[in-house]
Protein backbone atom coordinates (compact mmCIF):
# COMPACT_ATOMS: atom_id res chain seq x y z
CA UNK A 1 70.42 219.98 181.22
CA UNK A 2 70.29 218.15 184.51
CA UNK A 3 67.18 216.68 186.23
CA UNK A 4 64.39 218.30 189.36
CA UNK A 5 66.91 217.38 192.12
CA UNK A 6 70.12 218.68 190.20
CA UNK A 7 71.00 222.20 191.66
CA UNK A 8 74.31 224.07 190.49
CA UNK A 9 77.33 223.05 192.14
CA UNK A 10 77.78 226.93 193.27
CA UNK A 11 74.99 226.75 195.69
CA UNK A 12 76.15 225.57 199.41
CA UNK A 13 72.86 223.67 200.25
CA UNK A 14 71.37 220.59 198.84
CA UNK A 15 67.77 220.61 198.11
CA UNK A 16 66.65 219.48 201.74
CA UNK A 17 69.70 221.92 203.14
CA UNK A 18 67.42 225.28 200.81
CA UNK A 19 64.06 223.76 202.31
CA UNK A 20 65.53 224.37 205.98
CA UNK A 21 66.67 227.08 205.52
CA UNK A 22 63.45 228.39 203.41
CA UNK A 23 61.72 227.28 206.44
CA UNK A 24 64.09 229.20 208.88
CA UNK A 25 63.57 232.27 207.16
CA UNK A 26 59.62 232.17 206.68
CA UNK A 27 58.76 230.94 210.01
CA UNK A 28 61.01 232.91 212.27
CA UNK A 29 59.10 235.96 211.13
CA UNK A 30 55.94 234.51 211.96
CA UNK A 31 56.67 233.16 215.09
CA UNK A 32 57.59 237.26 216.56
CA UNK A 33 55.05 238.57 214.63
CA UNK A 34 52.70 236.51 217.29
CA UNK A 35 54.71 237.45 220.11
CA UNK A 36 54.33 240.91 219.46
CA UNK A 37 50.39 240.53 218.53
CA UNK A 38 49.28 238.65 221.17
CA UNK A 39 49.92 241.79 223.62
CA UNK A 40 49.39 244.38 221.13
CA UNK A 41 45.95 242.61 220.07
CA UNK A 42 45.19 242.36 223.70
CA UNK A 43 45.66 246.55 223.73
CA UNK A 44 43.71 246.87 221.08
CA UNK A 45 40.60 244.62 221.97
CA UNK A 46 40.56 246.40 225.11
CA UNK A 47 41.05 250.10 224.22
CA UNK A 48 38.90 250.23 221.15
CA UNK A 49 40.44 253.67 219.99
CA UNK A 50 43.73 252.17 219.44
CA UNK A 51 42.48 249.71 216.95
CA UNK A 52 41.73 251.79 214.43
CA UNK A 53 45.01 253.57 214.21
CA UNK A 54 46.95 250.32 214.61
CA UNK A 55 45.23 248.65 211.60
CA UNK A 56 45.97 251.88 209.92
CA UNK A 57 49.73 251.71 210.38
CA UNK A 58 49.37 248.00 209.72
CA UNK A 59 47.87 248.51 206.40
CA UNK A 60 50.30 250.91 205.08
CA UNK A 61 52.99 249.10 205.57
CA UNK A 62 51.35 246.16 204.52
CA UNK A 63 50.51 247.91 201.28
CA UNK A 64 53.89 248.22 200.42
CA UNK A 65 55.68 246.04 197.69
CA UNK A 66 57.79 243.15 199.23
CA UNK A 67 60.88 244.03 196.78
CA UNK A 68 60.70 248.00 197.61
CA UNK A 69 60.62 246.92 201.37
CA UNK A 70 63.69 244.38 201.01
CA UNK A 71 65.46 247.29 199.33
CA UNK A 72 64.82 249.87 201.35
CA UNK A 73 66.23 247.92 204.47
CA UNK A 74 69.63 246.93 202.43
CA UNK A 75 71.10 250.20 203.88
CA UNK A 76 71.08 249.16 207.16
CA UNK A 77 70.93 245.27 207.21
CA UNK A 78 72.76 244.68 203.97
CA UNK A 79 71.71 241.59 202.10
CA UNK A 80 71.32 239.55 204.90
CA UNK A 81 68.44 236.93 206.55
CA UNK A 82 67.47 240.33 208.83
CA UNK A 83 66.71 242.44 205.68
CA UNK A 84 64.22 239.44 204.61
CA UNK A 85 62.62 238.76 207.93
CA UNK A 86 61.63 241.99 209.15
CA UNK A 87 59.25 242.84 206.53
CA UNK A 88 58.07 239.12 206.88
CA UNK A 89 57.68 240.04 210.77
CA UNK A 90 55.43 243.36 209.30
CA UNK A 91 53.41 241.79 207.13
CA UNK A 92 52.86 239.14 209.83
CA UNK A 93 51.23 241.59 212.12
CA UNK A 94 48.92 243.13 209.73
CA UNK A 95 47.03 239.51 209.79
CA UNK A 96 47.67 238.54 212.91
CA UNK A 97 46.46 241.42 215.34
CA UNK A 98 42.96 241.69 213.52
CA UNK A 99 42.57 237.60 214.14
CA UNK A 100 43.63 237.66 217.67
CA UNK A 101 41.14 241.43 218.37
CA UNK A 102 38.30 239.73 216.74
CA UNK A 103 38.92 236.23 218.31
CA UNK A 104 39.36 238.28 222.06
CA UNK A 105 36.31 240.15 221.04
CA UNK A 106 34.13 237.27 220.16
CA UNK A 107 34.06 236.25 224.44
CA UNK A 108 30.62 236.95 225.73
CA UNK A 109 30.29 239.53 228.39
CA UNK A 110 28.90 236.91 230.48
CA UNK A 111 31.86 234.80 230.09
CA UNK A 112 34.14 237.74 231.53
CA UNK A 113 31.57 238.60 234.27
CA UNK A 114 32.20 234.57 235.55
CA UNK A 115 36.00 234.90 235.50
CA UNK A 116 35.88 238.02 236.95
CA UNK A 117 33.57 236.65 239.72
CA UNK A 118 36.13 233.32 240.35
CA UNK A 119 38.49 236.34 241.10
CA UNK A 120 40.50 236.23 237.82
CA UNK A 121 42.78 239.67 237.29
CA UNK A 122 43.30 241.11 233.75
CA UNK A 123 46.19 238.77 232.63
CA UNK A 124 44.85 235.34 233.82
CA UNK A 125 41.42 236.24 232.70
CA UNK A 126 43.65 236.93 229.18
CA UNK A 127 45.43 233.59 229.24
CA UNK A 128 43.08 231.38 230.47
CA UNK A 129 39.85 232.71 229.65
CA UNK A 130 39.68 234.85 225.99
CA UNK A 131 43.57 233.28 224.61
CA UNK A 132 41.56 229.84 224.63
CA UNK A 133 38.38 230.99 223.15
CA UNK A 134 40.08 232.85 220.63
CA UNK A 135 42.10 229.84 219.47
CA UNK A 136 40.23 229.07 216.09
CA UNK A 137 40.31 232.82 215.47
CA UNK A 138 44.05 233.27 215.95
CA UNK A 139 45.22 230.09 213.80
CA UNK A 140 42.84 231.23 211.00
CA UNK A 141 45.43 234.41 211.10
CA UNK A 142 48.35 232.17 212.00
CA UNK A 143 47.29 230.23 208.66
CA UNK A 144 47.50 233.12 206.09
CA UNK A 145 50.35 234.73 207.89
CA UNK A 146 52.59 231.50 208.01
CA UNK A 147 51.86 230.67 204.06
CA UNK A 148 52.12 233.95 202.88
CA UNK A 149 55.69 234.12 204.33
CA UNK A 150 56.82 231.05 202.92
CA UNK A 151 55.97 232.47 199.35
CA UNK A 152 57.83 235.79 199.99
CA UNK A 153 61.11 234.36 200.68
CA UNK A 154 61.81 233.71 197.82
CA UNK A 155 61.38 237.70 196.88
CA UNK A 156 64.89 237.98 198.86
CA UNK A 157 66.69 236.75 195.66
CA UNK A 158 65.76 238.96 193.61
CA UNK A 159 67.97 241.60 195.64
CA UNK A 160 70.59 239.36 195.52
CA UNK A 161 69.97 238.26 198.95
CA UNK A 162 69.88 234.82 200.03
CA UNK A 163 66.13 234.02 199.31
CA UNK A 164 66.56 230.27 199.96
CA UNK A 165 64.42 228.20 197.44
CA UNK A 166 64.31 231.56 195.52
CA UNK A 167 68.20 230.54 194.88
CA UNK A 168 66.57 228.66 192.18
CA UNK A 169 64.79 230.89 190.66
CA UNK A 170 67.71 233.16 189.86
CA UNK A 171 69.92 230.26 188.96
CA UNK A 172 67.25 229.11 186.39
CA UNK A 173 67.59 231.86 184.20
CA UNK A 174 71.31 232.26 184.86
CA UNK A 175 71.99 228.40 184.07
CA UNK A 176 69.25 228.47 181.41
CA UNK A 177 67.18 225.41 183.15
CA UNK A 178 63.55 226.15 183.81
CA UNK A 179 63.36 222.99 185.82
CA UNK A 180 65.35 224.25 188.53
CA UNK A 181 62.25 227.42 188.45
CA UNK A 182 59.87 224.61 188.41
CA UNK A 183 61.89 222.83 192.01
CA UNK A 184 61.83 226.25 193.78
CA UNK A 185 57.25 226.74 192.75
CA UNK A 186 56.66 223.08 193.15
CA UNK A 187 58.42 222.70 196.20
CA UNK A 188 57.52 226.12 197.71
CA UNK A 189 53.96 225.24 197.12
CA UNK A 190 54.14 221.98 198.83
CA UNK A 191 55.65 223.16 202.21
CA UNK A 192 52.91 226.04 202.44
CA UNK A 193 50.32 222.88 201.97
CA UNK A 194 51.80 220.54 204.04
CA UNK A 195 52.85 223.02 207.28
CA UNK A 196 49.56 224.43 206.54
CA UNK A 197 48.07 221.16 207.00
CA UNK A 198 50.02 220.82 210.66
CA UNK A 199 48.71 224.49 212.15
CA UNK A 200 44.96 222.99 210.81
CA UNK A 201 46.30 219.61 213.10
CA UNK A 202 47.58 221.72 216.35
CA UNK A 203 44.08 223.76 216.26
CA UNK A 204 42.41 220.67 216.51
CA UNK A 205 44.22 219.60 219.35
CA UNK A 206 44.27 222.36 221.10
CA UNK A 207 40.27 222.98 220.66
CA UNK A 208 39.07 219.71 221.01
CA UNK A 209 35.62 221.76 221.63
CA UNK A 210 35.05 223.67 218.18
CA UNK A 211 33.06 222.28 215.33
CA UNK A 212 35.72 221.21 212.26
């Protein structure tokens, strides 16, 4: 039968080798998604109109099963980390860019008309002015984004791409061992806790200020 920690002797990972790469795949994602929403949030906080159709767009695509999306891209990324990652990277900026418009959004007018009067332009009034304010706003987004990617990895299998932990899922009903379905839920479930756990850290270090 074998035991938790046992994996198939086809795989070419260990178990901390899959949670690596599980990590590599889910985070990656995440970490463009906020590249591209921190300027695309800052477009849409500031040109109200292009909000609405943005979220639009967002939601669509959002609204879209994971599978159907990972298939769709086969075609032209073949089963590769790419074909997993950019729907990851999608569904990334459907929470992200509302967090980061609402948390830009939330500065008072008065606290613009100060940094406009200390002779602050558009971009430094961005970065060191609303960015900061909007800190507990944008990791609440960061949060959800970051743990819903780690559970959708594993989705990547089931195309017969490399899904990482989700490895085990397909090798639990080809092997017949449920336990190795149990190592790929138990252990997905703790890295969304604990790296959850670490973004909840980093926001209070970075906002010293805000009320936990």
């Amino acid at each position: 039968m074998g035991g938790f920690f046992d994996l198939p002797s086809d795989l070419q990972h260990s178990w901390g080798g899959l949670i690596l790469w599980h990590l590599q795949l889910a985070l990656i994602p995440v970490v463009f998604g906020l590249l591209i929403a921190l300027p695309v949030g800052q477009l849409c906080a500031r040109y109200r109109w292009l909000y609405g159709p943005m979220l639009s767009v967002s939601t669509v695509l959002y609204s879209l099963p994971s599978l159907a999306f990972f298939v769709v891209l086969i075609d032209w990324t073949g089963q590769s980390d790419t074909t997993v990652e950019i729907p990851l990277t999608v569904y990334s900026l459907v929470v992200l860019i509302p967090a980061i418009v609402d948390g830009v959004r939330s500065v008072s007018d008065e606290t613009h008309a100060a940094a406009t009067a200390m002779g602050f332009g558009p971009i430094r009034r961005y970065l060191q002015v609303e960015l900061p304010i909007a800190v507990p706003a944008i990791f609440a987004g960061l949060r959800v984004a970051t743990v819903s990617s780690i559970s959708l990895v594993s989705v990547g299998a089931l195309i017969g791409n490399q899904g990482a932990l989700g490895n085990l899922l397909a090798d639990a009903s080809q092997y017949h061992r449920p336990i190795l379905a149990w190592n790929s839920v138990l252990t997905t479930a703790v890295l969304a806790i604990l790296i959850d756990g670490l973004l909840v850290l980093l926001r209070r270090l970075l906002t010293p200020w805000a009320v936990r």
